[in-house]
Protein backbone atom coordinates (compact mmCIF):
# COMPACT_ATOMS: atom_id res chain seq x y z
CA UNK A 1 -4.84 -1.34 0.57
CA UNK A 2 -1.22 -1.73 1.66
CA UNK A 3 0.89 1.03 2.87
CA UNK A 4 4.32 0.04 3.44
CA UNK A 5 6.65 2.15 5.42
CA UNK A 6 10.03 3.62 4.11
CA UNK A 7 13.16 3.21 5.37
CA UNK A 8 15.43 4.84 3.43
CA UNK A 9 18.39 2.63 3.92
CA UNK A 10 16.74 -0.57 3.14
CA UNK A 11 15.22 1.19 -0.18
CA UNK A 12 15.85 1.15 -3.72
CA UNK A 13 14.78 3.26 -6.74
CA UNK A 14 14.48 1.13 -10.09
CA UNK A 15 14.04 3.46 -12.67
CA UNK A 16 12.52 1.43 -16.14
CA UNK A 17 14.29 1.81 -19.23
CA UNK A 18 14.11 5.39 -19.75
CA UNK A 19 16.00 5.04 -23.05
CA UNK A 20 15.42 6.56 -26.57
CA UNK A 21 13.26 4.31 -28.23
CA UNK A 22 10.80 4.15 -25.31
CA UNK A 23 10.84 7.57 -24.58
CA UNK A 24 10.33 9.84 -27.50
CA UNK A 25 10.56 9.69 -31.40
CA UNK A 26 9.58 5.91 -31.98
CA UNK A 27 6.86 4.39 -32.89
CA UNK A 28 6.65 2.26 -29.53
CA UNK A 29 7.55 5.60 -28.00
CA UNK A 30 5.28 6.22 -25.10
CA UNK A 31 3.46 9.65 -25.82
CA UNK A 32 4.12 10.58 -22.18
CA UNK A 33 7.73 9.78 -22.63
CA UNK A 34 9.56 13.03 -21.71
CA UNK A 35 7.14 13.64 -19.04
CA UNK A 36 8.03 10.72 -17.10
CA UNK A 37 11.47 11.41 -17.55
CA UNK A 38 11.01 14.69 -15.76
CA UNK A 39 9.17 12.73 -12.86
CA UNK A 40 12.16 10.28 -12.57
CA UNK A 41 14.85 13.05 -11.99
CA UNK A 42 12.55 14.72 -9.64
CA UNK A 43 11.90 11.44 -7.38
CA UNK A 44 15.54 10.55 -8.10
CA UNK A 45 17.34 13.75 -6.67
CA UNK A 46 14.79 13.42 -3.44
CA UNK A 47 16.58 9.35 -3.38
CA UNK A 48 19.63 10.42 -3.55
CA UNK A 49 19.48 12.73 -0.75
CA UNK A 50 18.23 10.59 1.62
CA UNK A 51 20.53 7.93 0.60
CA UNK A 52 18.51 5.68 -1.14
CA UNK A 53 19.78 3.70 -4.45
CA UNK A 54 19.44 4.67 -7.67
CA UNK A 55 19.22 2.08 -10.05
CA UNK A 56 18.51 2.84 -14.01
CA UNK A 57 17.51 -0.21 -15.74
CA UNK A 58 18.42 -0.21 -19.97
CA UNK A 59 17.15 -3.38 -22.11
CA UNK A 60 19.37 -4.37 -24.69
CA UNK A 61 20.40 -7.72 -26.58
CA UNK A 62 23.69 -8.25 -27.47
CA UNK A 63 24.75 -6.96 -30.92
CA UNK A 64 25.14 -10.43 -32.03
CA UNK A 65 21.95 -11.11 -31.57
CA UNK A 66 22.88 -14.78 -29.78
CA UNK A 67 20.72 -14.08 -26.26
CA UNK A 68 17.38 -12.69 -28.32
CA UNK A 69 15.09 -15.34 -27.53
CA UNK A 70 11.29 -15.69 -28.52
CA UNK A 71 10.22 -12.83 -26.95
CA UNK A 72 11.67 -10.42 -29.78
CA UNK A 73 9.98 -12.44 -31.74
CA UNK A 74 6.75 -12.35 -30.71
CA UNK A 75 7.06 -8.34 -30.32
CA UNK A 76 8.55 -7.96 -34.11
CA UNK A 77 5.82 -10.03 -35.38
CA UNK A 78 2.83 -8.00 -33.77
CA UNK A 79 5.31 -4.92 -34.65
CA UNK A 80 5.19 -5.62 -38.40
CA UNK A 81 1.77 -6.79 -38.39
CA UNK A 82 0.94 -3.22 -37.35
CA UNK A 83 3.03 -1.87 -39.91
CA UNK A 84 5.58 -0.28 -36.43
CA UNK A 85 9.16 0.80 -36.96
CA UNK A 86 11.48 -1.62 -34.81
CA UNK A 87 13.57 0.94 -33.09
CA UNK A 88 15.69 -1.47 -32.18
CA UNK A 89 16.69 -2.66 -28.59
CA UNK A 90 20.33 -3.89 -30.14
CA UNK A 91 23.37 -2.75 -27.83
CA UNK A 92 25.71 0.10 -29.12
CA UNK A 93 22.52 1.26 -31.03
CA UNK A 94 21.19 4.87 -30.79
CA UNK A 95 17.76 3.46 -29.79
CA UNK A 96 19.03 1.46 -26.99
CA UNK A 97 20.76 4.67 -25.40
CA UNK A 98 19.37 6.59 -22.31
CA UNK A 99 17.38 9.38 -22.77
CA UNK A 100 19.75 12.36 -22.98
CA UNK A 101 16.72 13.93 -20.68
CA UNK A 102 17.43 11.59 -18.30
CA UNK A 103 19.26 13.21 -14.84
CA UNK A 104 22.65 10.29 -14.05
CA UNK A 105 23.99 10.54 -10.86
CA UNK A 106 27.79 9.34 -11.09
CA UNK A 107 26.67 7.30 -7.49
CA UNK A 108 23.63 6.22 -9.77
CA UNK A 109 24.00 2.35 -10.96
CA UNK A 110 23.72 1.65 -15.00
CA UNK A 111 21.86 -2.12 -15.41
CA UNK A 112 21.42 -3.78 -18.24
CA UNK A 113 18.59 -5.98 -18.97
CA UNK A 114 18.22 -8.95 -21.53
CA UNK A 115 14.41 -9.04 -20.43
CA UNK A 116 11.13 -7.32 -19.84
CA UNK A 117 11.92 -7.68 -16.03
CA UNK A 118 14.70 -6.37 -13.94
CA UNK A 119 15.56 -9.30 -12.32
CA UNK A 120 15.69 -11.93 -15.47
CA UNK A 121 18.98 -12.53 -16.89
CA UNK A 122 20.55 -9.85 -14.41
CA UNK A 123 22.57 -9.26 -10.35
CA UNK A 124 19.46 -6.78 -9.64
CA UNK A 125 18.56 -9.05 -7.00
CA UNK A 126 22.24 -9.92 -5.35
CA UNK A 127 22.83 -6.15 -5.98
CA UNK A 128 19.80 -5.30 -3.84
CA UNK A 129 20.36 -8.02 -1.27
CA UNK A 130 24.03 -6.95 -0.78
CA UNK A 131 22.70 -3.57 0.31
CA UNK A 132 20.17 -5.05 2.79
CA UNK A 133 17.44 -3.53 0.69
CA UNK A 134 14.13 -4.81 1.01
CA UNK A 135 12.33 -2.14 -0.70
CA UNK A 136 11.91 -1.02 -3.86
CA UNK A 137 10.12 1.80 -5.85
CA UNK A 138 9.35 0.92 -9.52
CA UNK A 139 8.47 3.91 -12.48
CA UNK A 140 9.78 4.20 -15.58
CA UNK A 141 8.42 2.76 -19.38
CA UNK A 142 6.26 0.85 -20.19
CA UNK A 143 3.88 0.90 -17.68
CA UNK A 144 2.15 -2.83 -19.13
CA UNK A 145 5.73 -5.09 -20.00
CA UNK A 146 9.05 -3.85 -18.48
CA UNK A 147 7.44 -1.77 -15.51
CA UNK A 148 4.59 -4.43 -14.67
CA UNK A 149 7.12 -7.39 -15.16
CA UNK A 150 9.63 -6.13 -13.06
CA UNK A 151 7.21 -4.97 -10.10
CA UNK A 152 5.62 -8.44 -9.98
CA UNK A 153 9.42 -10.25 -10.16
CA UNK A 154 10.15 -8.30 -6.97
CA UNK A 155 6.72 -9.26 -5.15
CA UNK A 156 7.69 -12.72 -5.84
CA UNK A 157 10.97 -12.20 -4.38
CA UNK A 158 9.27 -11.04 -1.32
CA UNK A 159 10.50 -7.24 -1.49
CA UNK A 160 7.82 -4.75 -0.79
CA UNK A 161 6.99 -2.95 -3.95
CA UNK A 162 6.23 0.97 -4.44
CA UNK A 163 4.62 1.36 -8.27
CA UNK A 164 4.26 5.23 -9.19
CA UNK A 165 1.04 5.58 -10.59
CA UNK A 166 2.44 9.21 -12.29
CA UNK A 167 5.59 7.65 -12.90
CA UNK A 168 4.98 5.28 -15.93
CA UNK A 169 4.30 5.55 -19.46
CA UNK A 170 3.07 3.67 -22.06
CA UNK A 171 1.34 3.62 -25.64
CA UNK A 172 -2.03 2.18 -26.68
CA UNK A 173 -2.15 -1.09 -28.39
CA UNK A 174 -4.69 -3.43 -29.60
CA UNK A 175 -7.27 -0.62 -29.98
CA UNK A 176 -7.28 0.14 -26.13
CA UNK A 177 -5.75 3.99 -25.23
CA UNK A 178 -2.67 3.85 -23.39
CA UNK A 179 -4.95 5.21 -20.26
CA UNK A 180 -6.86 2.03 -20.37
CA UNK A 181 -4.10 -0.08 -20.59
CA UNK A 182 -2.14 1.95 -17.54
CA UNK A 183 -5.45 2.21 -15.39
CA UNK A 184 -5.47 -1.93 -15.80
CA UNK A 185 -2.27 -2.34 -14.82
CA UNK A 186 -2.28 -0.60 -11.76
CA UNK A 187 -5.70 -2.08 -10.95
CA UNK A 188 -4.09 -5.39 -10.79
CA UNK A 189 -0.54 -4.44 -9.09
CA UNK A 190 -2.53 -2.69 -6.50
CA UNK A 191 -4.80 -5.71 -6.17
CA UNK A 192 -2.25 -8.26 -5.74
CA UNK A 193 1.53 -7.25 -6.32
CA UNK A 194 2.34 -3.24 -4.93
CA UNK A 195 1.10 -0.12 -3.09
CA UNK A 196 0.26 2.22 -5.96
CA UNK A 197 1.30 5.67 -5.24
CA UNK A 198 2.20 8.87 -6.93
CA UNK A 199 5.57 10.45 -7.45
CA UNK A 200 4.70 13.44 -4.95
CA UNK A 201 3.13 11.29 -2.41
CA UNK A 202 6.35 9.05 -2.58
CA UNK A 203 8.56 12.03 -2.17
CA UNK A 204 6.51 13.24 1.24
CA UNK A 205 6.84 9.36 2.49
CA UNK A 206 10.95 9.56 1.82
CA UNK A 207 11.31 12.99 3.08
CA UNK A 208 8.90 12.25 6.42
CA UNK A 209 11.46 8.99 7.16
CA UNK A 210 14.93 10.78 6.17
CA UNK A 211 13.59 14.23 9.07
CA UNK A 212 12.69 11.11 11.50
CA UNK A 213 15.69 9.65 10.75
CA UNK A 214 17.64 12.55 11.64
């Protein structure tokens, strides 16, 4: 298995929709929702420290509803078929809103997302390039669309890819648990896309390379 080296100026925290809907009191909630939350400000306040990005990633469509695409579709249709509150991903909508768990760094950057991945529809990647960054760590909701999407994006992109195994959430869907679904994803990241690691093992690796650093 890979294990990439951190440099702490070269890296980038992309921290997956952490917003309402996803996080706690929806149906599509993930039931792990709050908890991740808690591991993203932890991991985030050891980022910031050692000077590596922030980024907070928020899905939304436009309140007009004119860049929705199939996608939505597809999701609404399997939603109602499952008899699933929407939520609603619509911008200016108290769904849509970060978690009020959720830690914000004013030096923390806010991007919004028309996508499942970071990088569709978005200046992620000349954001990230303009820094010199050529590493990124990936947590956040849900582990098996926006998370998943967005590490593989970056892969492709040809930025080394941290995925926090303890990092992600996610709820069960066609009549697998949401463990089964998460142990599948990272089976497959780790395979062929990311180095799989936990939050606290990703802290030791940034605090190790900021005390070298020094």
């Amino acid at each position: 298995m890979i294990d990439w080296p951190v440099n702490p100026k070269t890296t980038a925290y992309i921290n997956v929709d952490l917003q309402n809907v996803f996080v706690e009191g929806y149906s599509i909630s993930s039931p792990n929702g709050p908890q991740v939350v808690e591991q993203a400000n932890k991991l985030a306040a050891v980022c910031r420290a050692a000077g590596i990005k922030v980024i907070h990633t928020a899905q939304e469509l436009r309140a007009d509803q004119s860049n929705r695409g199939s996608a939505t579709q597809v999701v609404g249709a399997y939603m109602q078929s499952h008899q699933m509150s929407r939520g609603g991903i619509t911008a200016g909508s108290e769904p849509v809103q970060f978690s009020k768990r959720l830690h914000i760094d004013p030096t923390d950057i806010k991007l919004i997302k028309p996508r499942y991945g970071a990088f569709t529809g978005t200046d992620l990647d000349l954001i990230l390039r303009s820094n010199g960054i050529d590493t990124v760590i990936i947590g956040g909701i849900a582990t098996n669309v926006c998370c998943d999407t967005t590490a593989r994006e970056a892969c492709m992109r040809d930025y080394k890819v941290f995925f926090l195994s303890d990092g992600v959430g996610n709820r069960g869907i066609g009549g697998l648990t949401a463990e089964e679904i998460k142990a599948a994803v990272i089976a497959t990241l780790e395979f062929a896309f990311a180095q799989v690691i936990t939050v606290d093992a990703m802290i030791a690796k940034i605090e190790a390379a900021a005390k070298a650093a020094a």
